[in-house]
C-alpha atoms as a PDB file:
ATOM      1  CA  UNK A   1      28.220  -5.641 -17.756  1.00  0.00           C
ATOM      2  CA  UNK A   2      31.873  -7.555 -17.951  1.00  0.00           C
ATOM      3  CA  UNK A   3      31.319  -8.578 -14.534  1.00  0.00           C
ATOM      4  CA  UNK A   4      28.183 -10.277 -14.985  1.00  0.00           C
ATOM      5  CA  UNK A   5      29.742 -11.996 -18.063  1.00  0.00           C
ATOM      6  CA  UNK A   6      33.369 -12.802 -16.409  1.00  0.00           C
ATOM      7  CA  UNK A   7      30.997 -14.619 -13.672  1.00  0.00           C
ATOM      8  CA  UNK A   8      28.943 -16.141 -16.139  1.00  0.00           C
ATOM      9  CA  UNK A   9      31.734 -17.677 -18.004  1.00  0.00           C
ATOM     10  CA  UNK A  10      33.254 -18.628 -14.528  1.00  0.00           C
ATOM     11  CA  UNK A  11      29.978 -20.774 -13.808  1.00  0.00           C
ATOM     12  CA  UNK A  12      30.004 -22.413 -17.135  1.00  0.00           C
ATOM     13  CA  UNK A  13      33.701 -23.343 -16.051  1.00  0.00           C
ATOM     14  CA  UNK A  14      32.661 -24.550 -12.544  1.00  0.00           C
ATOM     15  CA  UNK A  15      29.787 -26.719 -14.222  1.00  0.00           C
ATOM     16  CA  UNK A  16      32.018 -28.146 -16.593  1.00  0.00           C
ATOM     17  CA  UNK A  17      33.742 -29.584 -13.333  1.00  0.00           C
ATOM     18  CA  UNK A  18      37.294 -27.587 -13.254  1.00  0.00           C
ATOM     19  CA  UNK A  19      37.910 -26.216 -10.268  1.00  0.00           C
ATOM     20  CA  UNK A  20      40.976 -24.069 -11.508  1.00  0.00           C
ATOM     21  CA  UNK A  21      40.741 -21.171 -14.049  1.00  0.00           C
ATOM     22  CA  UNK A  22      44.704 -22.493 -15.074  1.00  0.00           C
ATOM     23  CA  UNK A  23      43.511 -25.751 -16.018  1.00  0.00           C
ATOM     24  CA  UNK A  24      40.618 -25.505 -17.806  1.00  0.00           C
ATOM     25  CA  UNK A  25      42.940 -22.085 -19.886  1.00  0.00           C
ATOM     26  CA  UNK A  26      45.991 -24.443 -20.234  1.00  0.00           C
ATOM     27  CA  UNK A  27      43.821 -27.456 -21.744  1.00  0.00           C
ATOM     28  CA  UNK A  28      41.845 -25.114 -23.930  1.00  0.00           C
ATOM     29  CA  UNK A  29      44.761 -23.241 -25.762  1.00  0.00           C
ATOM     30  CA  UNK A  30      43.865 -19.670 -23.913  1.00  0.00           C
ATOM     31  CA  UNK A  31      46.321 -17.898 -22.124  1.00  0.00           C
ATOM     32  CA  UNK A  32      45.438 -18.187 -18.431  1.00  0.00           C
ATOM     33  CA  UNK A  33      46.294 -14.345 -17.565  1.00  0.00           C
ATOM     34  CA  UNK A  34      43.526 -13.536 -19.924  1.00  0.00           C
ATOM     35  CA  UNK A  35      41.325 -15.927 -18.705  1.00  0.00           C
ATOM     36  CA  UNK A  36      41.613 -14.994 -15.315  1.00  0.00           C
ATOM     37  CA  UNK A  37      41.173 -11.237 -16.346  1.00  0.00           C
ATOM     38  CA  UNK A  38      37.522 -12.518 -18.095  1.00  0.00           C
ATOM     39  CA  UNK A  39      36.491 -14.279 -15.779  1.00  0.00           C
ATOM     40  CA  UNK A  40      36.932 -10.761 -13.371  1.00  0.00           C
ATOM     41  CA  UNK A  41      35.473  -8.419 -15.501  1.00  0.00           C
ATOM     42  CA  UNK A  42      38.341  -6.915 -17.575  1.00  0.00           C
ATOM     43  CA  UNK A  43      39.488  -6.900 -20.890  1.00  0.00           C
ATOM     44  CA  UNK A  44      37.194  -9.588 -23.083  1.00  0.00           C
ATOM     45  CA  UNK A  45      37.412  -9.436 -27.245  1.00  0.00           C
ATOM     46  CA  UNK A  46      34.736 -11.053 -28.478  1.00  0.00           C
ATOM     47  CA  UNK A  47      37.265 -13.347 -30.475  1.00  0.00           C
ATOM     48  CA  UNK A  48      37.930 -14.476 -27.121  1.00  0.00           C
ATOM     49  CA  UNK A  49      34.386 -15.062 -26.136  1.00  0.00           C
ATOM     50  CA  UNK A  50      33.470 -16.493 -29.553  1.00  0.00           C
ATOM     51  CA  UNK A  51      36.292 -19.153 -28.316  1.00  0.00           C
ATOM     52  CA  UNK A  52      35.075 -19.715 -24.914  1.00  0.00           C
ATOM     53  CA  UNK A  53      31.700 -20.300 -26.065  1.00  0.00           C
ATOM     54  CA  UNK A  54      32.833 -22.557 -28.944  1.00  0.00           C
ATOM     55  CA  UNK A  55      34.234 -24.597 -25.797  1.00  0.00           C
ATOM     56  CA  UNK A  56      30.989 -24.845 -23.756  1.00  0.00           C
ATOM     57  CA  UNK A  57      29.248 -25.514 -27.081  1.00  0.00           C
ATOM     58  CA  UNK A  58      27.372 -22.492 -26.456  1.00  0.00           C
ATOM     59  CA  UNK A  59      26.257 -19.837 -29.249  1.00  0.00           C
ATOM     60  CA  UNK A  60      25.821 -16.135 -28.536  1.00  0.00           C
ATOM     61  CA  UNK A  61      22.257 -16.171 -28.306  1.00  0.00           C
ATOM     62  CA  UNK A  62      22.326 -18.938 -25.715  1.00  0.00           C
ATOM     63  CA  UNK A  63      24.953 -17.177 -23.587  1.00  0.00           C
ATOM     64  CA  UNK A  64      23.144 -13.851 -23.280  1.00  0.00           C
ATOM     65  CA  UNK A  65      19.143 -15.417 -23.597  1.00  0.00           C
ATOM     66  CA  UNK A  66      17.324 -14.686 -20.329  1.00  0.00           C
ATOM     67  CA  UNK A  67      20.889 -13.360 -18.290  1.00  0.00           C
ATOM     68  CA  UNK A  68      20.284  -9.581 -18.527  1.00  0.00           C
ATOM     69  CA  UNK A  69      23.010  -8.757 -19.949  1.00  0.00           C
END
């Protein structure tokens, strides 16, 4: 299950049109180890997911509606 989130959230990244994991971490105040280590399936809080979704505008429902998750 945190892979298929880590490569959801990667997606929503890649749509949002940044290539790199660093930049998109660095311009959104979340430490780009941790990022990385979302987006690959490891370690995510939901604090941390509450944030990223905040960022894609995105509420909970949305995110996990229709993925399987």
């Amino acid at each position: 299950m945190l892979e298929s989130i880590g490569k959801k959230i990667k997606n929503l990244r890649l749509d949002k049109g940044y290539s790199s994991y660093e930049t998109f971490a660095i311009e959104n105040d979340i430490d780009r180890k941790y990022y990385w280590s979302i987006e690959k399936g490891r370690n995510i809080s939901l604090v941390y997911l509450k944030r990223i979704l905040d960022v894609h505008g995105l509420t909970f429902e949305e995110f996990f509606k229709d993925s399987g998750i």
